[in-house]
Protein backbone atom coordinates (compact mmCIF):
# COMPACT_ATOMS: atom_id res chain seq x y z
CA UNK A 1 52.35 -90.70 87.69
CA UNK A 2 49.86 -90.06 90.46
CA UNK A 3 47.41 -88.53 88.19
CA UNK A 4 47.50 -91.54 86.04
CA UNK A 5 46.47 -93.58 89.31
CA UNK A 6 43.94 -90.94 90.12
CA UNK A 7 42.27 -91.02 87.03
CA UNK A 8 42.29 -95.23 86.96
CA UNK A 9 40.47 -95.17 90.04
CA UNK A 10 38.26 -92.22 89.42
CA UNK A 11 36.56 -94.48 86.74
CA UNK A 12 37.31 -97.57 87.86
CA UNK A 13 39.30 -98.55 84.28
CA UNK A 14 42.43 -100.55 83.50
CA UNK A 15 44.90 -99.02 81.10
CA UNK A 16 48.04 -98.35 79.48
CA UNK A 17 51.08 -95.51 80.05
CA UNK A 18 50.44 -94.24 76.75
CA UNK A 19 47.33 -93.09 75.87
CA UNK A 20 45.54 -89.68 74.67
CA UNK A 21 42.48 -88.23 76.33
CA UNK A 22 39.94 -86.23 75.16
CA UNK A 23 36.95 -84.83 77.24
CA UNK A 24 33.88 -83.52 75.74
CA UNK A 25 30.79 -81.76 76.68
CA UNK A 26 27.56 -83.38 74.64
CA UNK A 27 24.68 -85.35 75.04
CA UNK A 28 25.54 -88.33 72.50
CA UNK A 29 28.34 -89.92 73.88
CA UNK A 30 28.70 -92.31 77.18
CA UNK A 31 30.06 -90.97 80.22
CA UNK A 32 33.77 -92.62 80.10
CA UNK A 33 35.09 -95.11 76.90
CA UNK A 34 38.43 -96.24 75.96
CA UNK A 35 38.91 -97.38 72.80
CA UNK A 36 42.36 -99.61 73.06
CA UNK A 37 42.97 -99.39 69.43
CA UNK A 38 43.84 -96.01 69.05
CA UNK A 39 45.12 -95.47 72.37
CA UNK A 40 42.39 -92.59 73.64
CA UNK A 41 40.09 -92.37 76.38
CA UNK A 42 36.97 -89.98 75.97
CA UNK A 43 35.42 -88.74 78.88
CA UNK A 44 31.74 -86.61 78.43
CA UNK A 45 31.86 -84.26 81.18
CA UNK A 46 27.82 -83.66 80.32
CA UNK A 47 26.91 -87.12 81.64
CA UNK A 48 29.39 -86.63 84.79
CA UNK A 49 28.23 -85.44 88.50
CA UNK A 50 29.11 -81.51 89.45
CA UNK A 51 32.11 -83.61 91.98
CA UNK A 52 33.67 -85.46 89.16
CA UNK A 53 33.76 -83.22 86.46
CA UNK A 54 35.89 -81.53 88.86
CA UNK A 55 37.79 -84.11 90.36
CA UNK A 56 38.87 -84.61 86.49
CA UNK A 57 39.29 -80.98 86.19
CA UNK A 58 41.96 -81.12 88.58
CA UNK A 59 43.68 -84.40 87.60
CA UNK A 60 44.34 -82.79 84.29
CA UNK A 61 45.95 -79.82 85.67
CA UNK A 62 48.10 -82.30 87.45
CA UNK A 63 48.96 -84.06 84.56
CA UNK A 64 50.43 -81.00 82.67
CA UNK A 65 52.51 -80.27 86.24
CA UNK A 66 53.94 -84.07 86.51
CA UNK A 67 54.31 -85.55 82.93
CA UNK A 68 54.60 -82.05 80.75
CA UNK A 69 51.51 -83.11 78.82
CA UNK A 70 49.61 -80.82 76.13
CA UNK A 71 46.67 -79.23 77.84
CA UNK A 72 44.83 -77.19 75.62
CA UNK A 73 41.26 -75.73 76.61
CA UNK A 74 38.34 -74.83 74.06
CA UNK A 75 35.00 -73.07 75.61
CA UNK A 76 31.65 -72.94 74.26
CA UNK A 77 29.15 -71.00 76.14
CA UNK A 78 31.23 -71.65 79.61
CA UNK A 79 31.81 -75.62 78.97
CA UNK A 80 34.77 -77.14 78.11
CA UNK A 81 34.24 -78.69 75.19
CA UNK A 82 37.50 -80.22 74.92
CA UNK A 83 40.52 -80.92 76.47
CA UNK A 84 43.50 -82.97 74.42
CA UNK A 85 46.19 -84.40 76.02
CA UNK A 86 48.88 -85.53 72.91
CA UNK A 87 51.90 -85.21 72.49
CA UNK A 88 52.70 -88.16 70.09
CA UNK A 89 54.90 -86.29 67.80
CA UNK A 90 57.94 -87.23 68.19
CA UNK A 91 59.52 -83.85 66.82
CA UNK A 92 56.95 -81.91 69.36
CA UNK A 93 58.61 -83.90 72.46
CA UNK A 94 62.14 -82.91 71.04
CA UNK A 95 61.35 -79.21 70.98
CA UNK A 96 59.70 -78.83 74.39
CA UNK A 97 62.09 -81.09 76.21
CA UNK A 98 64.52 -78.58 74.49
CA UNK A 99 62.92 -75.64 75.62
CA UNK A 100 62.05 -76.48 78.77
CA UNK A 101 63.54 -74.43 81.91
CA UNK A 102 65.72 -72.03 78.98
CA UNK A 103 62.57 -69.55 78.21
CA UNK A 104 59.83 -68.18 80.95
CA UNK A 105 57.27 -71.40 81.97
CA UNK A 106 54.40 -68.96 80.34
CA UNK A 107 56.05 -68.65 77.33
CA UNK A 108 57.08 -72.41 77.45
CA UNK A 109 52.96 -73.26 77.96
CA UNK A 110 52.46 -71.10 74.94
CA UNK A 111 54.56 -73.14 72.96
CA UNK A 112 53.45 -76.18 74.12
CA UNK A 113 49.85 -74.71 72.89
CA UNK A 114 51.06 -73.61 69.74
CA UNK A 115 52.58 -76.34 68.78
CA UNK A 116 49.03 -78.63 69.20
CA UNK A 117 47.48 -75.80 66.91
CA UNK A 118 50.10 -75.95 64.72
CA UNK A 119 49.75 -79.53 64.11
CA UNK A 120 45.78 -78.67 63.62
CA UNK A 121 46.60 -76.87 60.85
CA UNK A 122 49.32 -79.58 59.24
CA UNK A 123 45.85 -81.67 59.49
CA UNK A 124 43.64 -79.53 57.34
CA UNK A 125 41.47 -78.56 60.40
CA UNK A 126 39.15 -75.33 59.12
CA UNK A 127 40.57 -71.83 59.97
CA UNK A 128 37.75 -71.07 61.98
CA UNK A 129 38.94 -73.79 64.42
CA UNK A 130 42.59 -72.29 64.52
CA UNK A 131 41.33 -68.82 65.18
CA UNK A 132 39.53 -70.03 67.48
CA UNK A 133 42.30 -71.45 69.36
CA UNK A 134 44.28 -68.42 69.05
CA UNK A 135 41.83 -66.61 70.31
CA UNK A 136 42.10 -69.30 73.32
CA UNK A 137 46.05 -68.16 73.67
CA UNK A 138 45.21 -64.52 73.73
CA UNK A 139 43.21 -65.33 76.42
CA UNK A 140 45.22 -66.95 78.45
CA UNK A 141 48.70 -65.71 77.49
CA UNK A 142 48.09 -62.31 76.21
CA UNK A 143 49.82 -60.21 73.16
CA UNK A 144 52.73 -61.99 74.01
CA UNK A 145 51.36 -65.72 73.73
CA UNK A 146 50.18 -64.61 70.52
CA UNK A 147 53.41 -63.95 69.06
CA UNK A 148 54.77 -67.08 70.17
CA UNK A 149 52.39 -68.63 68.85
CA UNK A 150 53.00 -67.20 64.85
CA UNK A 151 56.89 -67.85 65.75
CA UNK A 152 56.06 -71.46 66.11
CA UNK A 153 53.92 -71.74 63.28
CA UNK A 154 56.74 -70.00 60.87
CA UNK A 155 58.84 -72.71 62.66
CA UNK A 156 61.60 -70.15 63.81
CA UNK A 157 62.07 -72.10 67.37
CA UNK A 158 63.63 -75.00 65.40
CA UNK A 159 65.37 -73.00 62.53
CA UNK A 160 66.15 -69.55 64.26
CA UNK A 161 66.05 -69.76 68.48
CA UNK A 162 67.69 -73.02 68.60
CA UNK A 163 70.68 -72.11 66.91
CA UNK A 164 70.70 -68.93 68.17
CA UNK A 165 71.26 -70.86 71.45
CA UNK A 166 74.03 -73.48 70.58
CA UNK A 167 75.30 -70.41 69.18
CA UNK A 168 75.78 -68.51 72.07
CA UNK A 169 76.23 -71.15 74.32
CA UNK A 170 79.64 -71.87 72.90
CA UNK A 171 81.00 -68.44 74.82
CA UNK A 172 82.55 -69.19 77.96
CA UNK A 173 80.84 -66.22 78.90
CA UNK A 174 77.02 -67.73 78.25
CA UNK A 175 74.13 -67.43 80.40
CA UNK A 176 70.68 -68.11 80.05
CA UNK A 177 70.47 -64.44 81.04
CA UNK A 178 71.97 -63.14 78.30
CA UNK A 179 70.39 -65.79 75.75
CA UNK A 180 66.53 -64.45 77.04
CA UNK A 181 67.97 -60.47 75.86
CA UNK A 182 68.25 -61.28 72.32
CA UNK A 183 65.16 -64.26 72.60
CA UNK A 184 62.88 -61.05 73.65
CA UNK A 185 63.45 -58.90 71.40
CA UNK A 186 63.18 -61.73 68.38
CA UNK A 187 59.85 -62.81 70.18
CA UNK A 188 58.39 -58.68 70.91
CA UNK A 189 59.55 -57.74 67.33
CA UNK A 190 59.52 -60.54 65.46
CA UNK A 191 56.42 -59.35 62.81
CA UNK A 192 59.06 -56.69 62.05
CA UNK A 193 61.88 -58.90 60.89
CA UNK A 194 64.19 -60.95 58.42
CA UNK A 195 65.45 -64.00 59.09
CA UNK A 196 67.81 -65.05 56.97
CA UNK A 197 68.53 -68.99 56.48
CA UNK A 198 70.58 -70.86 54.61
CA UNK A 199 69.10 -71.44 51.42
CA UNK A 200 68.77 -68.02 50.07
CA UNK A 201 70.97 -66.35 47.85
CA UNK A 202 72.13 -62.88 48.63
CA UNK A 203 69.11 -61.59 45.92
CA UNK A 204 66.77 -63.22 47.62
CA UNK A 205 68.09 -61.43 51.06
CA UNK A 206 67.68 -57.85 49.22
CA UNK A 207 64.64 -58.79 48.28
CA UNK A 208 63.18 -59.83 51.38
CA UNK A 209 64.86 -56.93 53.08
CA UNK A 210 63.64 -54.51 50.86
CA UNK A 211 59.99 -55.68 50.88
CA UNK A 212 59.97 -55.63 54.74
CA UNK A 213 61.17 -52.15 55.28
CA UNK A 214 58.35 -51.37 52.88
CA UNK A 215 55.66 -53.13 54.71
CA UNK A 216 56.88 -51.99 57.60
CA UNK A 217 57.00 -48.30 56.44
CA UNK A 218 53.47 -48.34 55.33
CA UNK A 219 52.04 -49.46 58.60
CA UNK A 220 53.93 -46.84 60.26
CA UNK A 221 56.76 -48.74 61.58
CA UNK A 222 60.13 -46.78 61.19
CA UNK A 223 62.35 -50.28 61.77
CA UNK A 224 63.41 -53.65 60.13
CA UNK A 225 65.67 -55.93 62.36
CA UNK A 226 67.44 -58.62 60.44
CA UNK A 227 68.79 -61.71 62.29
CA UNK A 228 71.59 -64.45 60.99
CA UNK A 229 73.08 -67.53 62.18
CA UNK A 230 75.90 -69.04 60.58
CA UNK A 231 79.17 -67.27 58.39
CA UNK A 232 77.24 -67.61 54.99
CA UNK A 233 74.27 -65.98 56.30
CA UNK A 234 76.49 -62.60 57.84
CA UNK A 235 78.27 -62.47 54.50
CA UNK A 236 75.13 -62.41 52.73
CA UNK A 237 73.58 -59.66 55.65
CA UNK A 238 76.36 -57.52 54.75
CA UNK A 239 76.30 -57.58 50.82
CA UNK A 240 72.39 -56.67 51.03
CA UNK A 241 73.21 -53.74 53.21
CA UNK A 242 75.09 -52.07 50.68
CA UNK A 243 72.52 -52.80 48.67
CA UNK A 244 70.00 -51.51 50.96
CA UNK A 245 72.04 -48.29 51.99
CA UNK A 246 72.50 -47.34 48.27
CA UNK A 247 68.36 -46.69 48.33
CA UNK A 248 68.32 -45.36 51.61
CA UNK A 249 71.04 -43.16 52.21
CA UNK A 250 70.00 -42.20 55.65
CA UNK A 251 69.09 -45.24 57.57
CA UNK A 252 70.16 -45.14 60.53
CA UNK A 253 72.03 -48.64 61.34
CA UNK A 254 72.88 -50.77 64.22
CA UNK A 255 75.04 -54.14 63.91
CA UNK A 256 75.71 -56.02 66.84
CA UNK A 257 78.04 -59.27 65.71
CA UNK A 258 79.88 -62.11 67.31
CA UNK A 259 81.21 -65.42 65.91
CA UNK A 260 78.62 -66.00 63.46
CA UNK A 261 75.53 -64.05 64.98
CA UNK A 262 74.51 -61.04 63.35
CA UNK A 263 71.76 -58.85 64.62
CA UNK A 264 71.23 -55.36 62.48
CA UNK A 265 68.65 -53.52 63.53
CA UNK A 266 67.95 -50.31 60.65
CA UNK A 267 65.92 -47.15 61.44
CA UNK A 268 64.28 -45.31 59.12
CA UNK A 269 63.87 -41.73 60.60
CA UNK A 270 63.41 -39.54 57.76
CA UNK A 271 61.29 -41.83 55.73
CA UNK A 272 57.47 -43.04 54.92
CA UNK A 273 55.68 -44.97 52.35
């Protein structure tokens, strides 16, 4: 890791593989301390020359190049305030190692932000933190960041995407290509859908259905899509639609199935709140 070896011998300190940094702009704290304990080394970029505050500027960019390492970036007034590199969670380290080099490296960055926010929010931290930090991906990643970022908070990469993907992947016909098609349109509509898992009975699916296409209508929105994984879950898709097409007799419907992927994507045309 030659940023590890950069950063020893930027400050001149002896430590460990594993460790978590965080780098702060204030006026209370020493320049550089490592606390071997818990594993993290705080750096005060306030009490830090105009040269090294970049030269660590840059190390940390290098870090999330070489060793895939979260790099998440809050501003106050121009500053950085903080930078946290962490990725101790074991189930975190699964999901990007997953994930990394099957969706676009922007959308993979997202991710790898969203999931530090996410475990913000496991934590308790105040909402005005977390908007904050969405307001950070915005920034940086656009509409589009933002959407990855609720996906990964409902915790559809691990329940819906991934499957979709071992799904998929079992056609001798599979690409990567073909995987990103349906992954856009779950991530660029995704505040407009079901997903349906296993533990819902086929009431529940109606139900959820039903109350989408009714959110949806009163915002405007003339669509619901409705994704499913697994037999169970189609059966269930198909029962609701009955269901569903009994109280809207002219939806316009479109079901695109293989194996045991459903994607139905309804329309409704002639209809409003």
């Amino acid at each position: 890791m030659k940023w590890f070896d950069k950063l020893k011998q930027l400050f001149k300190i002896d430590i460990r593989d594993s460790f978590n940094i965080t780098i702060k702009s204030n006026n209370t704290s020493k320049g550089v301390e490592y606390n071997e304990e818990n594993k993290s080394l705080f750096i005060n970029l306030e009490k830090l020359s105009p040269a090294k505050k970049e030269e660590v500027k840059q190390i940390l960019r290098e870090a999330v190049k070489e060793d895939d390492k979260v790099l998440l970036e809050q501003k106050s007034e121009e500053l950085i305030q903080d930078f946290t590199l962490n990725e101790n969670s074991k189930k975190a380290q699964l999901l990007l190692s997953y994930w990394k080099g099957k969706i676009p490296p922007d959308d993979f960055e997202a991710l790898r932000a969203s999931l530090y926010i996410r475990k913000l929010f496991q934590e308790g931290v105040s909402h005005n933190v977390i908007y904050k930090l969405k307001g950070d991906i915005l920034k940086k990643y656009g509409p589009r960041g933002v959407k990855i970022s609720n996906i990964c908070s409902s915790e559809y990469f691990e329940t819906m995407l991934q499957p979709l993907y071992e799904e998929m992947k079992k056609d001798p016909d599979f690409s990567n290509e073909k995987f990103i098609e349906k992954y856009n349109i779950i991530i660029n509509e995704a505040a407009f859908a079901v997903f349906i898992n296993g533990f819902m009975t086929v009431d529940v699916v109606k139900s959820v259905i039903q109350e989408k296409i009714q959110r949806n209508l009163k915002y405007g929105i003339k669509f619901v899509n409705i994704h499913g994984i697994g037999k169970r879950n189609v059966i269930k898709i198909r029962e609701a639609l009955s269901y569903i097409e009994d109280i809207y007799p002219d939806i316009s419907k479109y079901i695109e199935e293989k194996e045991d992927i459903i994607f139905v994507k309804l329309q409704f045309i002639n209809y409003s709140e």
